[in-house]
PDB file of N, CA and C in Angstrom:
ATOM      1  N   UNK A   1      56.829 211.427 196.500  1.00  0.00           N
ATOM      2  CA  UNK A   1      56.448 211.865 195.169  1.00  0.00           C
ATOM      3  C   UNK A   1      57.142 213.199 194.888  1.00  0.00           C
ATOM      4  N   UNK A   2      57.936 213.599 193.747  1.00  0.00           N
ATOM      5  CA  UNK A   2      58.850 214.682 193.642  1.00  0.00           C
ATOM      6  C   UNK A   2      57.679 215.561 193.261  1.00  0.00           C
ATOM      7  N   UNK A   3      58.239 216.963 193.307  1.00  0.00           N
ATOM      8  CA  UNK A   3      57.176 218.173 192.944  1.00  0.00           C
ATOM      9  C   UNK A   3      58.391 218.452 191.976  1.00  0.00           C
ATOM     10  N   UNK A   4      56.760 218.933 191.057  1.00  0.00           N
ATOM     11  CA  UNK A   4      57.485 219.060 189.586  1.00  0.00           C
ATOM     12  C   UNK A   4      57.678 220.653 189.346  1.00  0.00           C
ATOM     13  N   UNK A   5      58.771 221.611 189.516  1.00  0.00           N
ATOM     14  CA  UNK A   5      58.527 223.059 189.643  1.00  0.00           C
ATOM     15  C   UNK A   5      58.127 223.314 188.023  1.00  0.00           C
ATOM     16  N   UNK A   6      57.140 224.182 188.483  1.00  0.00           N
ATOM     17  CA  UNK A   6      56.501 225.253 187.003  1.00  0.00           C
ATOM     18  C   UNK A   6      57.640 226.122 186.338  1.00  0.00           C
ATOM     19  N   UNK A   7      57.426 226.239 185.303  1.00  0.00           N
ATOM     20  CA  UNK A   7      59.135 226.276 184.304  1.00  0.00           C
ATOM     21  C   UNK A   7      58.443 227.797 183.606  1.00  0.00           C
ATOM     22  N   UNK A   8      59.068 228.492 183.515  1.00  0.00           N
ATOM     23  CA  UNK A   8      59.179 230.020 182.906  1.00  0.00           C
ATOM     24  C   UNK A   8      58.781 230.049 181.674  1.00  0.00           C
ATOM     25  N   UNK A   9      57.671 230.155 181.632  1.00  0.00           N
ATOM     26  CA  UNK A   9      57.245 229.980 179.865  1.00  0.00           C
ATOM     27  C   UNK A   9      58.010 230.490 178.566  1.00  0.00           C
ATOM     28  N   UNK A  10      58.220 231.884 179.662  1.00  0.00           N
ATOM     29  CA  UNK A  10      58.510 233.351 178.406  1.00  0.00           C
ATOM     30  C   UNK A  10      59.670 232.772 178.223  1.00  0.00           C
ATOM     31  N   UNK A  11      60.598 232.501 179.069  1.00  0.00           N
ATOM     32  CA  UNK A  11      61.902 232.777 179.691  1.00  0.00           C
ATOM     33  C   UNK A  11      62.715 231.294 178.628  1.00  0.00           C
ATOM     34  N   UNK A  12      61.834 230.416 178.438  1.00  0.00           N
ATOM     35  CA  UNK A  12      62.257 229.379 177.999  1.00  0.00           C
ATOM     36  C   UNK A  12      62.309 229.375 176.461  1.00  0.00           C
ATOM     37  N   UNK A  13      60.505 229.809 175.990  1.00  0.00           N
ATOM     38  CA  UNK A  13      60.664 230.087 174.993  1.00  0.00           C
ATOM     39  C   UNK A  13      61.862 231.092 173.951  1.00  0.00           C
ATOM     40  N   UNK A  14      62.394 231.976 174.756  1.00  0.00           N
ATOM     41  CA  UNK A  14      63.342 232.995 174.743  1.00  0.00           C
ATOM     42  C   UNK A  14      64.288 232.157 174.369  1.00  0.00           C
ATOM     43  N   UNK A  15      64.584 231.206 175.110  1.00  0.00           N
ATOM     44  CA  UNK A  15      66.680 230.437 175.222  1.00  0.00           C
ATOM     45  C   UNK A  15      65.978 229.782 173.885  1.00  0.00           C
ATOM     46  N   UNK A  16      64.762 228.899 173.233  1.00  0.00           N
ATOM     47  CA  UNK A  16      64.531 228.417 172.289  1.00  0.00           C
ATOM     48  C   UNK A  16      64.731 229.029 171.194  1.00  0.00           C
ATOM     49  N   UNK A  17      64.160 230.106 171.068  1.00  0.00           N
ATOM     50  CA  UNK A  17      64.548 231.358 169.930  1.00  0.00           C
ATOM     51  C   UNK A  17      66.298 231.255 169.934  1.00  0.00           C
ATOM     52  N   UNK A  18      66.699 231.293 170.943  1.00  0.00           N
ATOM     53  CA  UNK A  18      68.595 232.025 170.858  1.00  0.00           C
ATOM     54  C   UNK A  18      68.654 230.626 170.111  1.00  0.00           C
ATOM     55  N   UNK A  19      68.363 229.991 170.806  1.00  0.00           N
ATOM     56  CA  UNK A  19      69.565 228.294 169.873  1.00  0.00           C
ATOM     57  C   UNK A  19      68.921 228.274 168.773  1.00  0.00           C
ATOM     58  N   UNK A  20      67.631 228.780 168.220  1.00  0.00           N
ATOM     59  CA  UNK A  20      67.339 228.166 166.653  1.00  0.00           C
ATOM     60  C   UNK A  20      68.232 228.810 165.698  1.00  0.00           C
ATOM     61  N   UNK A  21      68.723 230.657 166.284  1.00  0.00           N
ATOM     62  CA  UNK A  21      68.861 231.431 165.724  1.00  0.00           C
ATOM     63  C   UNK A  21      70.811 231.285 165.218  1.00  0.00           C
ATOM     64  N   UNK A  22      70.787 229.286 165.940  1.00  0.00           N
ATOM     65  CA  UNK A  22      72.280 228.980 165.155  1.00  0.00           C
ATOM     66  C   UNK A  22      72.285 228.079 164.248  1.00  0.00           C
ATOM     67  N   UNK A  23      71.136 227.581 163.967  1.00  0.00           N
ATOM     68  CA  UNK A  23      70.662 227.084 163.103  1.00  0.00           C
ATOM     69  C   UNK A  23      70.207 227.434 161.523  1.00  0.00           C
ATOM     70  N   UNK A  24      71.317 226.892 160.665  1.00  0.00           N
ATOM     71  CA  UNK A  24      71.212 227.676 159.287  1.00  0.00           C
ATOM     72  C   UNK A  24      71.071 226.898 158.384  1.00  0.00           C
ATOM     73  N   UNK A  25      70.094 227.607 157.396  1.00  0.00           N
ATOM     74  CA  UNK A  25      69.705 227.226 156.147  1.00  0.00           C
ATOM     75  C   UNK A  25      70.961 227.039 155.119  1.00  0.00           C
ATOM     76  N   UNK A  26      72.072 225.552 154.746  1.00  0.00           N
ATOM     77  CA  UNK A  26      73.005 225.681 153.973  1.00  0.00           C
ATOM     78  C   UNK A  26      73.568 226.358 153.164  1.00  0.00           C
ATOM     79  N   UNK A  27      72.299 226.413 152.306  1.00  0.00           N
ATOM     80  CA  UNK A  27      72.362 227.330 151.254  1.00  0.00           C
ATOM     81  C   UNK A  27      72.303 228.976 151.561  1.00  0.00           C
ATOM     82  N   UNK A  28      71.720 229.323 152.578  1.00  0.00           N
ATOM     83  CA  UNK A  28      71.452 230.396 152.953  1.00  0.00           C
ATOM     84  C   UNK A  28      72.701 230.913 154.137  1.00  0.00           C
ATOM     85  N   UNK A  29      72.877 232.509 154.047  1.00  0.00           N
ATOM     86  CA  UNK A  29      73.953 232.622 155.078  1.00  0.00           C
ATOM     87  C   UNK A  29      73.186 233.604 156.361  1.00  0.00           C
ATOM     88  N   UNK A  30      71.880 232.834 156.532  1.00  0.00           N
ATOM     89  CA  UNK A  30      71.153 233.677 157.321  1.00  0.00           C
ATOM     90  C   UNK A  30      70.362 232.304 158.269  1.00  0.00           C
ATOM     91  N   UNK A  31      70.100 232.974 159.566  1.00  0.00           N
ATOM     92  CA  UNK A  31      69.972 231.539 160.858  1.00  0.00           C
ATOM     93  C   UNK A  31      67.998 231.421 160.028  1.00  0.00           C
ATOM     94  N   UNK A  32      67.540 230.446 160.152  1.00  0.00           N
ATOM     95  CA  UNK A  32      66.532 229.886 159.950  1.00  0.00           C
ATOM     96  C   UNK A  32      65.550 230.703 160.607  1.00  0.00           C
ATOM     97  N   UNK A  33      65.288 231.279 161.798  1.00  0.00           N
ATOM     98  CA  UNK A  33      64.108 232.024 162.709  1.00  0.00           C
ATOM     99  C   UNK A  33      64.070 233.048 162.010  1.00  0.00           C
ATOM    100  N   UNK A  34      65.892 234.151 161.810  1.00  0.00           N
ATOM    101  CA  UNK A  34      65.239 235.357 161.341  1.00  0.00           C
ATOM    102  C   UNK A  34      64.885 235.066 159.457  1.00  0.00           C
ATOM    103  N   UNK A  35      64.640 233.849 159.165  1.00  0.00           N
ATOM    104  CA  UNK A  35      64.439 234.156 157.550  1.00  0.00           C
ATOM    105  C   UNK A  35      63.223 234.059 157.763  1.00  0.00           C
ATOM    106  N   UNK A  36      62.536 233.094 158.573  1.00  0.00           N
ATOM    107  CA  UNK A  36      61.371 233.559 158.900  1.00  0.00           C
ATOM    108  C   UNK A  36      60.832 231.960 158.484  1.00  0.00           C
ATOM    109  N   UNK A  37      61.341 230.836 158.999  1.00  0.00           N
ATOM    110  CA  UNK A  37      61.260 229.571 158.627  1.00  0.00           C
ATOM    111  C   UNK A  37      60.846 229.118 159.442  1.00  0.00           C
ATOM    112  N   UNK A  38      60.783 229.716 160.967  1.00  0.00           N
ATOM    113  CA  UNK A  38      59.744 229.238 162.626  1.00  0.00           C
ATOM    114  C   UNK A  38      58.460 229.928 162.443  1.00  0.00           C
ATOM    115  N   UNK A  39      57.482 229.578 162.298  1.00  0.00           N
ATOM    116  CA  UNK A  39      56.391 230.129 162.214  1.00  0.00           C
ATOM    117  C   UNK A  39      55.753 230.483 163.741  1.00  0.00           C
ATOM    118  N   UNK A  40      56.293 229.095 164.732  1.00  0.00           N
ATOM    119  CA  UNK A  40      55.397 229.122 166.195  1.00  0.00           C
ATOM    120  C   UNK A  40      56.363 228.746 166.909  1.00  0.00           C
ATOM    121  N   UNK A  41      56.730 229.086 168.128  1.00  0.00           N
ATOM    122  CA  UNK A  41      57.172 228.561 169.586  1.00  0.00           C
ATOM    123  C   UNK A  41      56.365 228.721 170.718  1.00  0.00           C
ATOM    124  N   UNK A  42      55.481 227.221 170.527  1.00  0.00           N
ATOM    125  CA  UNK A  42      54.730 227.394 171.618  1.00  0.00           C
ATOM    126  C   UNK A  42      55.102 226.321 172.969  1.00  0.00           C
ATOM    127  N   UNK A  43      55.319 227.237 174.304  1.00  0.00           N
ATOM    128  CA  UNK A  43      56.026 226.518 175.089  1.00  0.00           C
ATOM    129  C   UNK A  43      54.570 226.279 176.373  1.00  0.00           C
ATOM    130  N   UNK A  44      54.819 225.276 176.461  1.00  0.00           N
ATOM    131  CA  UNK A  44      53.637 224.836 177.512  1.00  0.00           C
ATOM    132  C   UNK A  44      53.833 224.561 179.160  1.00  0.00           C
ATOM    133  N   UNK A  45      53.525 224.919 180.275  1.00  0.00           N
ATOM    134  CA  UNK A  45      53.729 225.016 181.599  1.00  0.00           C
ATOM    135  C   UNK A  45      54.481 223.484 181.821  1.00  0.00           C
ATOM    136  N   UNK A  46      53.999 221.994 181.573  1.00  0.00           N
ATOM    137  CA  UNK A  46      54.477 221.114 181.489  1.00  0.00           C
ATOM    138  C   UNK A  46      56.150 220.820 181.057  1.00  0.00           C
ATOM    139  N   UNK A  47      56.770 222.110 179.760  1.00  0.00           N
ATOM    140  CA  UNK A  47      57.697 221.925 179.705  1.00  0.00           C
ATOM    141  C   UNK A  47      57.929 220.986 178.209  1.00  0.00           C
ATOM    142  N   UNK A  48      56.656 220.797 177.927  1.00  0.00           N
ATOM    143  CA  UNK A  48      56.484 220.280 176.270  1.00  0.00           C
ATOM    144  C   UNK A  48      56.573 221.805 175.518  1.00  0.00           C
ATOM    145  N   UNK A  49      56.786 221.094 174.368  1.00  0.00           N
ATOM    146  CA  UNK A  49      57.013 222.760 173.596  1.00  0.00           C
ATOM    147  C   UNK A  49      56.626 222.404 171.899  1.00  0.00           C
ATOM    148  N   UNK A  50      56.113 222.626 171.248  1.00  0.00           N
ATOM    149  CA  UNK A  50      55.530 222.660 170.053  1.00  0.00           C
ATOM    150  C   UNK A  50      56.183 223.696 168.912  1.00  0.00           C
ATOM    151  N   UNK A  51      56.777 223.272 168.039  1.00  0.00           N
ATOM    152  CA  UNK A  51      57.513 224.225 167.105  1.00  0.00           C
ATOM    153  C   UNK A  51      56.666 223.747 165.908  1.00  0.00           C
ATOM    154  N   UNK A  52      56.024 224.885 165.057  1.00  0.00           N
ATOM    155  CA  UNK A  52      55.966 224.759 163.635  1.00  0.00           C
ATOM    156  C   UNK A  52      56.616 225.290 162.426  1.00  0.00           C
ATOM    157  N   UNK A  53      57.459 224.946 162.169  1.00  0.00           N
ATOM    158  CA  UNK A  53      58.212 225.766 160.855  1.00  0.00           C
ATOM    159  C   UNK A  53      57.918 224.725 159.507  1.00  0.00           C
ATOM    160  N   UNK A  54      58.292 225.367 158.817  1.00  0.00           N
ATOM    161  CA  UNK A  54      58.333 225.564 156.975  1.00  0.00           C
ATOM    162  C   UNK A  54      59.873 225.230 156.484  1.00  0.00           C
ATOM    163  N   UNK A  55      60.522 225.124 155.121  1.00  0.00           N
ATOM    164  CA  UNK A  55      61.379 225.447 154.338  1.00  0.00           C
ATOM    165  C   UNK A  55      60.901 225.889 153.687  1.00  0.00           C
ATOM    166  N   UNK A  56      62.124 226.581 152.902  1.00  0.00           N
ATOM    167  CA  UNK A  56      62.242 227.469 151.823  1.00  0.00           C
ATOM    168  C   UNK A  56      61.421 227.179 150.556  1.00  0.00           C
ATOM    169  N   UNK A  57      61.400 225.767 150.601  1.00  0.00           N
ATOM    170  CA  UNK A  57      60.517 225.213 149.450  1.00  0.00           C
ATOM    171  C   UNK A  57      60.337 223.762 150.148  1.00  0.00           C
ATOM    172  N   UNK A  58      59.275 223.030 149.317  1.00  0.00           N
ATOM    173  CA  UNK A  58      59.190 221.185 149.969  1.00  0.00           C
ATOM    174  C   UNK A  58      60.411 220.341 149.629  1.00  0.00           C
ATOM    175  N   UNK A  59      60.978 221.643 148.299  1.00  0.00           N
ATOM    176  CA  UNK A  59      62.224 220.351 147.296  1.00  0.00           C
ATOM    177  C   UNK A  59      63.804 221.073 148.024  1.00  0.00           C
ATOM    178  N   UNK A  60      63.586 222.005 148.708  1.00  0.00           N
ATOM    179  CA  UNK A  60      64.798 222.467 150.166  1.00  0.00           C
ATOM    180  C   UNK A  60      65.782 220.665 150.256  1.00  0.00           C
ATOM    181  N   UNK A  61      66.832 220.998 149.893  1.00  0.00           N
ATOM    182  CA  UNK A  61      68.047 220.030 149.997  1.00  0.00           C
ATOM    183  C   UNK A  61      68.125 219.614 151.594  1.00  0.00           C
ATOM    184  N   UNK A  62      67.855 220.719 152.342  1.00  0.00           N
ATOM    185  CA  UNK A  62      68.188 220.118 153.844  1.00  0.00           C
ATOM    186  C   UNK A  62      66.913 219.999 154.655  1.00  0.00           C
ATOM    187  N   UNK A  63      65.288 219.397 154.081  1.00  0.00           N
ATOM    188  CA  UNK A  63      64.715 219.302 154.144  1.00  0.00           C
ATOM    189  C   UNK A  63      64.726 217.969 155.123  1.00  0.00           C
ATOM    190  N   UNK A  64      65.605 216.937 155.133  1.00  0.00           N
ATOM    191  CA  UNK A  64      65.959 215.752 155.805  1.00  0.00           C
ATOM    192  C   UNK A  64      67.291 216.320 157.248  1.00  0.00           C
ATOM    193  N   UNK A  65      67.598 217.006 156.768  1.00  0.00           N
ATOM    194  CA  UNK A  65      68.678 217.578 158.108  1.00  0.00           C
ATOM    195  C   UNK A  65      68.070 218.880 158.834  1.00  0.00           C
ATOM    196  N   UNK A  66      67.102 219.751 158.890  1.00  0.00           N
ATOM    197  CA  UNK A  66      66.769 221.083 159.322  1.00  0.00           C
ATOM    198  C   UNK A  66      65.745 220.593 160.448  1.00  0.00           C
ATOM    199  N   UNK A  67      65.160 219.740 160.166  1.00  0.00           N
ATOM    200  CA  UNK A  67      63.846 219.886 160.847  1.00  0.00           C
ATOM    201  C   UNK A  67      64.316 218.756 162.168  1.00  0.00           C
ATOM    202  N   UNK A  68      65.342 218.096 162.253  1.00  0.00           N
ATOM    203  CA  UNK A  68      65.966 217.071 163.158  1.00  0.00           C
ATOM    204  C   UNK A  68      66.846 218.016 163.810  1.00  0.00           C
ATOM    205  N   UNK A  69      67.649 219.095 163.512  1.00  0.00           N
ATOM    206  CA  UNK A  69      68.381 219.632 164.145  1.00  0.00           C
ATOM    207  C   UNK A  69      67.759 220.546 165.254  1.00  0.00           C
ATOM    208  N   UNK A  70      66.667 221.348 164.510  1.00  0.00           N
ATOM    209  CA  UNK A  70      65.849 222.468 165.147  1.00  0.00           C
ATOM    210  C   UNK A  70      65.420 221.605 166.144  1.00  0.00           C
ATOM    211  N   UNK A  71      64.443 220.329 166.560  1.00  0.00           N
ATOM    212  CA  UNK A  71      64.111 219.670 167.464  1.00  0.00           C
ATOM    213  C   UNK A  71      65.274 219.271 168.146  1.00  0.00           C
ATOM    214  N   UNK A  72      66.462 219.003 167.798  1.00  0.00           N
ATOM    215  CA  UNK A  72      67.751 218.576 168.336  1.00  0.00           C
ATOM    216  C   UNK A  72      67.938 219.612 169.788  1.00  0.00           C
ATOM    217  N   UNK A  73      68.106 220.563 168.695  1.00  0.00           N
ATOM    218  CA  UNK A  73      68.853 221.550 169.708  1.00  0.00           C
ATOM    219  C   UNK A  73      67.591 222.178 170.443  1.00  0.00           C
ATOM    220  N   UNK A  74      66.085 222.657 170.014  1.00  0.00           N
ATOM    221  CA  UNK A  74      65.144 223.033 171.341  1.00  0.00           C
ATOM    222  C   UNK A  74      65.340 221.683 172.548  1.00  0.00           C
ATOM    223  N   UNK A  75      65.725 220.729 172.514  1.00  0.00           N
ATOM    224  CA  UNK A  75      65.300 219.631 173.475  1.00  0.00           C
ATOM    225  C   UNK A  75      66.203 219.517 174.379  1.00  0.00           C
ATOM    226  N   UNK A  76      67.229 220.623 173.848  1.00  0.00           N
ATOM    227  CA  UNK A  76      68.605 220.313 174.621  1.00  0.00           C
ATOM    228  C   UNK A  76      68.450 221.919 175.632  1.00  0.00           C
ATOM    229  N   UNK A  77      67.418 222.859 175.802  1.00  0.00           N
ATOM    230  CA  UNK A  77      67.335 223.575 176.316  1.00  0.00           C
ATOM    231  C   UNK A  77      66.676 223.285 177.576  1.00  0.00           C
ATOM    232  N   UNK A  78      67.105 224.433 178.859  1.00  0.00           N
ATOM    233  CA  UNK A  78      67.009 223.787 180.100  1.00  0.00           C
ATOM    234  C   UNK A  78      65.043 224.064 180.036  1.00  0.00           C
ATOM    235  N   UNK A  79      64.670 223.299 180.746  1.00  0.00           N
ATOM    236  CA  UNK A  79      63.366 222.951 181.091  1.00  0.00           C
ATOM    237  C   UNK A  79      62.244 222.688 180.059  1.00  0.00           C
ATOM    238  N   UNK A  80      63.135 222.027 179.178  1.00  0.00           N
ATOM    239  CA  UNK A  80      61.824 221.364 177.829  1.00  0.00           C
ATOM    240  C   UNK A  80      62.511 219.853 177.990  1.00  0.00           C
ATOM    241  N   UNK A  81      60.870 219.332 178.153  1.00  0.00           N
ATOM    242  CA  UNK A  81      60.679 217.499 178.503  1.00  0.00           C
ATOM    243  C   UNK A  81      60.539 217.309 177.280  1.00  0.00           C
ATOM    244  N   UNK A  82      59.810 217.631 175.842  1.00  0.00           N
ATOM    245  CA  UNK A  82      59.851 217.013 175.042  1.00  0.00           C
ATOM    246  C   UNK A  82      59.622 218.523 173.974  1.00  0.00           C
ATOM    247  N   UNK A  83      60.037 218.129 172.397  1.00  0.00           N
ATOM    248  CA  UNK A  83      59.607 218.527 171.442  1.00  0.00           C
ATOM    249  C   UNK A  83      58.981 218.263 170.578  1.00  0.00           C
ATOM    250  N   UNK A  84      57.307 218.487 170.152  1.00  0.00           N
ATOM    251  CA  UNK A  84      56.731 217.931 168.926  1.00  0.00           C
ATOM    252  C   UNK A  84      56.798 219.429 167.497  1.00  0.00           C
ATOM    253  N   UNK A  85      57.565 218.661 166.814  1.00  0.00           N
ATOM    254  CA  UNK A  85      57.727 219.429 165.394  1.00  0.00           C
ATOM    255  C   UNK A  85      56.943 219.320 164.447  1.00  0.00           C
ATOM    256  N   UNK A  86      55.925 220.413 163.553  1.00  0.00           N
ATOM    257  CA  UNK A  86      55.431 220.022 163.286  1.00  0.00           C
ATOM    258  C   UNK A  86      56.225 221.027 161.583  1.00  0.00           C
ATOM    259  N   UNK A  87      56.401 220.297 160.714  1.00  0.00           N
ATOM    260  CA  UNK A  87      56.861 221.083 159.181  1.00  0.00           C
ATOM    261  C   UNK A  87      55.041 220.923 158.639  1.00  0.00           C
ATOM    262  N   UNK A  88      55.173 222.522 158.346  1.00  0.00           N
ATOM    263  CA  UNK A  88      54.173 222.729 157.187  1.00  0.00           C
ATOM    264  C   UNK A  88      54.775 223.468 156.140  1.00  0.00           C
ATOM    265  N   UNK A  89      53.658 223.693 154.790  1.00  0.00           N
ATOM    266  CA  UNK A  89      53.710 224.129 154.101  1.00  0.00           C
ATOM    267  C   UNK A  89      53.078 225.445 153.619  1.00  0.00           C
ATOM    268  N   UNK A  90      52.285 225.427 154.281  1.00  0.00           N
ATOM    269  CA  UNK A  90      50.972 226.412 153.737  1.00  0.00           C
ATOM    270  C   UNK A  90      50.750 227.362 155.349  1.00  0.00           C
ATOM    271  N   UNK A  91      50.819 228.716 155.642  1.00  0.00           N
ATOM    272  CA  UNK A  91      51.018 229.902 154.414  1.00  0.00           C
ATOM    273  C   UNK A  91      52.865 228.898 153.627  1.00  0.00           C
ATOM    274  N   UNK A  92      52.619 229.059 152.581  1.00  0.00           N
ATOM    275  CA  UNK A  92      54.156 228.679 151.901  1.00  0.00           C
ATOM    276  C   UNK A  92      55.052 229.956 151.994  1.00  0.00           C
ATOM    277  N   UNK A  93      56.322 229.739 153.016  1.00  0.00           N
ATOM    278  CA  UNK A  93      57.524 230.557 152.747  1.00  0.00           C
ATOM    279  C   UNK A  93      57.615 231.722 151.766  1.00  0.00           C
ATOM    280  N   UNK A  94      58.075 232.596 151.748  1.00  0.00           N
ATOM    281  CA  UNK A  94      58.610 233.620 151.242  1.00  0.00           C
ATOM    282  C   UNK A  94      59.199 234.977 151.494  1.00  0.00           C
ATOM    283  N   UNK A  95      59.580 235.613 150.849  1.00  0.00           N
ATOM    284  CA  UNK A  95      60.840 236.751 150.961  1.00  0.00           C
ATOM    285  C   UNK A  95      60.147 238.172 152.433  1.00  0.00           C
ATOM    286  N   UNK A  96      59.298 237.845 152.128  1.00  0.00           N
ATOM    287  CA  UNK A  96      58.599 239.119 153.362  1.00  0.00           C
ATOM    288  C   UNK A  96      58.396 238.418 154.794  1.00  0.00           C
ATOM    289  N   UNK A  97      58.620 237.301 155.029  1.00  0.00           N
ATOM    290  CA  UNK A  97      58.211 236.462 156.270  1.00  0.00           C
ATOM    291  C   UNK A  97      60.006 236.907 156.592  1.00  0.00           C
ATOM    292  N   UNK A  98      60.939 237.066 156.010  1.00  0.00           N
ATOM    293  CA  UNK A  98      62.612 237.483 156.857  1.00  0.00           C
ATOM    294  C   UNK A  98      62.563 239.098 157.260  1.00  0.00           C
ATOM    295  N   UNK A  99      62.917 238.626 158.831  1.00  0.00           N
ATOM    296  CA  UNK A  99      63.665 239.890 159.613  1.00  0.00           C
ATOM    297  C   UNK A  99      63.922 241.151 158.742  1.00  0.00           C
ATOM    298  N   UNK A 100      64.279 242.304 158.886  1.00  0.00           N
ATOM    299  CA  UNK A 100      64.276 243.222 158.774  1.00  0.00           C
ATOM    300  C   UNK A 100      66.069 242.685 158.505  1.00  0.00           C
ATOM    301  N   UNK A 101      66.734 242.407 159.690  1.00  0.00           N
ATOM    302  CA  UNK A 101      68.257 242.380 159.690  1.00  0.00           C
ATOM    303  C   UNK A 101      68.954 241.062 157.937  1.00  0.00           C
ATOM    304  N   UNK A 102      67.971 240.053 157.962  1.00  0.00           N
ATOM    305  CA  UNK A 102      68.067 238.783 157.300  1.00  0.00           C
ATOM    306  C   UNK A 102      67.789 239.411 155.552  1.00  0.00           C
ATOM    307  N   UNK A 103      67.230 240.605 155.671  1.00  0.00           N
ATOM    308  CA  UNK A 103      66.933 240.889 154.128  1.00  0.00           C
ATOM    309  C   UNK A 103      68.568 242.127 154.039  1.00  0.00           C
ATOM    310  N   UNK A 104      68.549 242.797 154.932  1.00  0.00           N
ATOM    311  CA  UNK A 104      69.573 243.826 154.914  1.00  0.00           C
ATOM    312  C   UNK A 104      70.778 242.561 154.612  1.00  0.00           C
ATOM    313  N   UNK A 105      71.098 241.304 155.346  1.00  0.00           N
ATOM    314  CA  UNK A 105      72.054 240.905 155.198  1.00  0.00           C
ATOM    315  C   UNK A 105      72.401 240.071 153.596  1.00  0.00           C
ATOM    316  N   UNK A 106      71.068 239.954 153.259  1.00  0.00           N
ATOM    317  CA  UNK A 106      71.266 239.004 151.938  1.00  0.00           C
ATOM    318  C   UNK A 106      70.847 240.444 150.449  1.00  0.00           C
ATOM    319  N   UNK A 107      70.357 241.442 151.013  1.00  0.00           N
ATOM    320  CA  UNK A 107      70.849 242.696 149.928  1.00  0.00           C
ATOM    321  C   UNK A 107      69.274 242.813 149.755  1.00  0.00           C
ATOM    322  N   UNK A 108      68.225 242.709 150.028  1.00  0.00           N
ATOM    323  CA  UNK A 108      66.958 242.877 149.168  1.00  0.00           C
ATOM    324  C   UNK A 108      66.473 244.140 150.393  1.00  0.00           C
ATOM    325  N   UNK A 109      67.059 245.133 150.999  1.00  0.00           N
ATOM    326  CA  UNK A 109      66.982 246.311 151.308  1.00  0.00           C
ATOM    327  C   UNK A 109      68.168 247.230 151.031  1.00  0.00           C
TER     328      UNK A 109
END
């Protein structure tokens, strides 16, 4: 029977953050995490990992391509067995949920 080694929670969740943060909103020239479109990365000892994010709006054009990629690419990080995604709506998106760097880059500082 193989032993299943216990996987770095922090450490994982961490490489999850780096790859979302290549992940971009089309329309937008800013990565999806720092606009503030990941609400949760919750990574579990098992190696399952739970993401909840939002778009920009429900009527978001890449509303059919964003939310397949973000699970795409967390699943492809070392020590996650699976990803459940969950898109909400409510708190609903907006301009104060982006980074400090994501507002400097699009001008609203």
């Amino acid at each position: 029977m193989p032993v299943e080694l216990a996987i770095n929670e922090t450490e994982v969740k961490q490489n999850i953050i780096e790859v979302l943060k290549t992940v971009f909103d089309p329309e937008i020239p800013v990565n999806i995490y720092d606009l503030g479109l990941i609400y949760e990365v919750n990574v579990f000892p098992d190696g399952n990992v739970e993401i909840v994010m939002t778009l920009t709006s429900p009527n978001c054009p890449a509303a059919g391509s964003l939310p397949g990629e973000v699970e795409q690419k967390a699943k492809a990080v070392a020590g996650v067995k699976d990803v459940t995604l969950e898109l909400v709506f409510e708190p609903a998106w907006n301009q104060e949920m982006m980074s400090e760097e994501a507002k400097l880059e699009l001008g609203f500082l």
